[in-house]
Protein backbone atom coordinates (compact mmCIF):
# COMPACT_ATOMS: atom_id res chain seq x y z
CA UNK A 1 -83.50 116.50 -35.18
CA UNK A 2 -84.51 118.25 -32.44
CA UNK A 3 -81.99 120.66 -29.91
CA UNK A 4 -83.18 118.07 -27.37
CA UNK A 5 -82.09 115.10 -28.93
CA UNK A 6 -78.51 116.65 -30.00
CA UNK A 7 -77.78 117.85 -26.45
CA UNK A 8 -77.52 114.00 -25.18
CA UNK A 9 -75.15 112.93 -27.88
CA UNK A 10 -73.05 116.30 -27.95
CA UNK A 11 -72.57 115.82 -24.07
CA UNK A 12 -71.14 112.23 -25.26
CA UNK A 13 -69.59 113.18 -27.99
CA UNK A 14 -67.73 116.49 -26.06
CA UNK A 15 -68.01 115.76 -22.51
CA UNK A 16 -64.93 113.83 -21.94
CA UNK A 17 -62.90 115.90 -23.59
CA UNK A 18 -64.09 119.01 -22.16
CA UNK A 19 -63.85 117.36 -18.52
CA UNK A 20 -60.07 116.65 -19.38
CA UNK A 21 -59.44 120.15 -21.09
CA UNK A 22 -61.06 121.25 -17.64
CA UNK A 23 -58.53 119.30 -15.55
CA UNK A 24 -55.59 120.52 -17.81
CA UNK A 25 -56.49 124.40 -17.26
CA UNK A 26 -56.88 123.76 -13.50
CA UNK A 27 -53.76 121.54 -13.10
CA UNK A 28 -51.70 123.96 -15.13
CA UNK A 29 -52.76 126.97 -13.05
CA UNK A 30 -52.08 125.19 -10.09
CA UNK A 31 -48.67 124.03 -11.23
CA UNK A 32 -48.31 128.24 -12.12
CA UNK A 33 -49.49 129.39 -9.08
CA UNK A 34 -47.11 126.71 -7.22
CA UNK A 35 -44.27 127.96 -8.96
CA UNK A 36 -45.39 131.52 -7.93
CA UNK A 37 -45.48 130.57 -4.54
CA UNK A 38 -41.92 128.51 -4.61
CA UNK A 39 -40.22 132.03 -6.05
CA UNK A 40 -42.06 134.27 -3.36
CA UNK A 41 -40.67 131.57 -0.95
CA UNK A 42 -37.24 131.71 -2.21
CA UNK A 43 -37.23 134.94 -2.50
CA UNK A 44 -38.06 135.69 0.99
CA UNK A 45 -35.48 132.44 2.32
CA UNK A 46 -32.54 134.51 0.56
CA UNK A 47 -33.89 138.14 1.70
CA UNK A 48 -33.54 136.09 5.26
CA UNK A 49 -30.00 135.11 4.52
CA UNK A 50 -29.03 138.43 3.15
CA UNK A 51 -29.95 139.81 6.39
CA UNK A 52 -28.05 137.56 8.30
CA UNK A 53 -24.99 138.62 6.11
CA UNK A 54 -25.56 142.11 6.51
CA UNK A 55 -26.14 141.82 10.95
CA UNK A 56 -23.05 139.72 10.84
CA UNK A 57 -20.95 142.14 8.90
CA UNK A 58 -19.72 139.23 6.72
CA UNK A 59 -17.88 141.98 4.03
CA UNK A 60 -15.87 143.43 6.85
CA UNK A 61 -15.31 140.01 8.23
CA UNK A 62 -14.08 138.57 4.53
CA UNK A 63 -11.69 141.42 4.25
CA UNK A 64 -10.44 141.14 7.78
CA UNK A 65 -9.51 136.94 7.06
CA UNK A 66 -7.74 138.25 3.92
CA UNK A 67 -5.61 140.36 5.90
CA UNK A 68 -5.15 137.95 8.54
CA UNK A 69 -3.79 135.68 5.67
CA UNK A 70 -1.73 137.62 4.02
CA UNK A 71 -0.09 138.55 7.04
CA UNK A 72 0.50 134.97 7.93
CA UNK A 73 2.01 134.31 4.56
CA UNK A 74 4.24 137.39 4.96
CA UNK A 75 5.16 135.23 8.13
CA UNK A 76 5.85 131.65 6.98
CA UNK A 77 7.75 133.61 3.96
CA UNK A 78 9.30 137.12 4.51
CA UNK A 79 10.44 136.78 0.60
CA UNK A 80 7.02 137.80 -0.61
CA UNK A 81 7.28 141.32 0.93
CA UNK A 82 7.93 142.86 -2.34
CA UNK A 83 5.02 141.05 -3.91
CA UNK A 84 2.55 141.70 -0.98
CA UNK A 85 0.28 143.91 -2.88
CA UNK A 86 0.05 142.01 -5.65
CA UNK A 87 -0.77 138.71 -3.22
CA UNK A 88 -3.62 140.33 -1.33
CA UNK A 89 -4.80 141.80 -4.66
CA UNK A 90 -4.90 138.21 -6.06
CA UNK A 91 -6.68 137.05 -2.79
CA UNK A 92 -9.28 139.58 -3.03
CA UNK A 93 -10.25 138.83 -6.34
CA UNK A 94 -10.90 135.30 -5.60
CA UNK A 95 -11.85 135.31 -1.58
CA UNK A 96 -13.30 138.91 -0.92
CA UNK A 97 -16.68 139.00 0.42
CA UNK A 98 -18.11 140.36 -3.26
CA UNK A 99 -16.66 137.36 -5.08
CA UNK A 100 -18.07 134.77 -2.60
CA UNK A 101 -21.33 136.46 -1.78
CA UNK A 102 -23.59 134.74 -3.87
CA UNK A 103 -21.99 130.91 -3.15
CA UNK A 104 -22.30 131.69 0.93
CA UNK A 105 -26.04 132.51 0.09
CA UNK A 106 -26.31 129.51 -1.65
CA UNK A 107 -24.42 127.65 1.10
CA UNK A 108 -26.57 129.42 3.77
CA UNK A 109 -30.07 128.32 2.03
CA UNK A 110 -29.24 124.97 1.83
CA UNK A 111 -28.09 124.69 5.28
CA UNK A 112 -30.87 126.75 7.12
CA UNK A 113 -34.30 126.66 6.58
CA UNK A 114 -36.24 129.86 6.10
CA UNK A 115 -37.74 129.68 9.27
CA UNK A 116 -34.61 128.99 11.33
CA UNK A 117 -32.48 131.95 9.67
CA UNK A 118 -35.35 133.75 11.01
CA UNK A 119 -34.93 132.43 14.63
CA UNK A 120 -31.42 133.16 14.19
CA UNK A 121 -31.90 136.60 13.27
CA UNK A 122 -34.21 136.67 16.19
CA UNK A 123 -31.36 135.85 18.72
CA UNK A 124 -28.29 137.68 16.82
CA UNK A 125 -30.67 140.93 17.47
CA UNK A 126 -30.36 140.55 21.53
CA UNK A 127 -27.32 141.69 23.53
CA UNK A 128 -25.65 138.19 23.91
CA UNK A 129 -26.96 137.39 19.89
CA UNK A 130 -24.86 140.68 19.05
CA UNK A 131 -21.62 139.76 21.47
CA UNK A 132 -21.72 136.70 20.09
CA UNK A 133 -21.31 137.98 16.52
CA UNK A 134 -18.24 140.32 17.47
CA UNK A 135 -16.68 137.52 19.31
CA UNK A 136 -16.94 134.41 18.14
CA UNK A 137 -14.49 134.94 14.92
CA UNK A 138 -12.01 136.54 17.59
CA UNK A 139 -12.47 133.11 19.42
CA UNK A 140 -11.89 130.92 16.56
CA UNK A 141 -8.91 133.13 15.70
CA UNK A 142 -7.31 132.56 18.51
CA UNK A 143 -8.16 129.46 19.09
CA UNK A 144 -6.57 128.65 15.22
CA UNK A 145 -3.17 130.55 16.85
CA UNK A 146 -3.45 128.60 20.02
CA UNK A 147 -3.27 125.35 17.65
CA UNK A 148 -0.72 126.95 15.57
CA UNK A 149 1.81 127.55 18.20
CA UNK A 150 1.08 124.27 19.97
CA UNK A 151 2.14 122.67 16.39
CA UNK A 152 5.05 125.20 16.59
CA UNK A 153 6.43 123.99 19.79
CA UNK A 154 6.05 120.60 18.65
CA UNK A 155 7.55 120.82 15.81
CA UNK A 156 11.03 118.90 16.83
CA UNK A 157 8.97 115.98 17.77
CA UNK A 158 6.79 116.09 14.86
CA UNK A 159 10.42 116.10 12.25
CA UNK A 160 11.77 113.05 14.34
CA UNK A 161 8.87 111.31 14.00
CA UNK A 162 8.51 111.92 10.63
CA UNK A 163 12.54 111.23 10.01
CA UNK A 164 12.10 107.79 12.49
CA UNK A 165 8.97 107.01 9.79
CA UNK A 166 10.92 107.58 6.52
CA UNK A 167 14.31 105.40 7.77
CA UNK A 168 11.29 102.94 8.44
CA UNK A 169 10.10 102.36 4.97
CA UNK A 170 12.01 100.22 2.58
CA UNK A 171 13.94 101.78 -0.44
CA UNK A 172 12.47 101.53 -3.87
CA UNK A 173 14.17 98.31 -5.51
CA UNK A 174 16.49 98.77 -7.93
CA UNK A 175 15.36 97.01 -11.52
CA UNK A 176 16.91 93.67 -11.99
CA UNK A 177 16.97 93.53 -15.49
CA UNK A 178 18.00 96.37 -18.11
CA UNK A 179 15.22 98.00 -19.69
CA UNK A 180 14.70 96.97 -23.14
CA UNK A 181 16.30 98.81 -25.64
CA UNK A 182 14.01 100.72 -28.16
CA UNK A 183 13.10 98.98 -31.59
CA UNK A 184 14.68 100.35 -34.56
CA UNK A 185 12.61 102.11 -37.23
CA UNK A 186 11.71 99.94 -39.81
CA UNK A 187 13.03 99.88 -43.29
CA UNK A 188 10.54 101.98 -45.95
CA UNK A 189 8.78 99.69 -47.72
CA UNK A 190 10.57 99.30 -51.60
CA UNK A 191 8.02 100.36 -54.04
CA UNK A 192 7.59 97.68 -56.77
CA UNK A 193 9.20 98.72 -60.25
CA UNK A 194 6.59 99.88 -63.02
CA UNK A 195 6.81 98.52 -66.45
């Protein structure tokens, strides 16, 4: 045979799969240089949140609410003054800003977009973006005490209501019958004589 008349039939023979080995090579580098780009994106989305953390001063901000709360619970119970230490060092493991770093990034990315934890860095950069930063947490502090002490006042109302409630419910019922008494162990079985 002749290298003309073998080209036709190789081209039938290998042509399809060639064409399909072609489209596997191209689909796989696509699918690689996808996944390249998804990491590059991610990794720029967190490098977004990170700086977000690190203009907000969330550490200094974590270790500030721990304080806050241990104070508080040095309020609701003097007792625990000789265990303070030992309380705030229990908090801190579980609630300071290095333990919950990486679940607030987490938290962050899934509730802003790259492009909006940009804009936000955008606007916590200007004067009122930076105020707003220092006083916002004050503001929700004190808006939490505000709440708190309006609770506080209340709190004679709140234990009659709660007393008026409890005289309003009806009292378990007592059983009407005896409860059965337990079964008695059976008897071992008798083990038949051997001859």
């Amino acid at each position: 045979m002749l290298h003309s008349e073998l080209a036709p039939r190789a081209r039938i023979a290998y042509g399809r799969p060639m064409r399909t080995f072609s489209w596997t090579v191209i689909f796989i580098c696509a699918g690689v240089l996808l996944a390249d780009r998804a990491a590059a994106d991610e990794a720029s989305h967190r490098k977004a949140v990170m700086e977000f953390f690190k203009l907000a001063d969330m550490e200094t901000m974590m270790n500030e609410n721990i304080d806050t709360m241990v104070k508080a619970q040095l309020q609701m119970m003097p007792g625990m003054a000789p265990v303070q230490d030992t309380f705030k060092q229990f908090i801190s493991k579980y609630m300071s800003w290095k333990a919950l770093e990486p679940e607030f990034l987490t938290i962050y990315m899934q509730a802003f977009s790259e492009a909006e934890m940009k804009q936000m860095l955008v606007f916590y950069r200007t004067p009122v973006g930076k105020k707003a930063l220092l006083q916002v947490p004050k503001l929700l502090q004190q808006g939490a005490q505000v709440g708190a002490k309006r609770v506080q006042d209340h709190m004679p109302e709140l234990m009659e209501a709660m007393q008026q409630s409890a005289a309003k419910q009806p009292s378990p019922a007592a059983p009407t019958t005896a409860p059965a008494a337990p079964a008695a162990p059976a008897a071992p079985a008798k083990k038949a004589a051997t001859k």
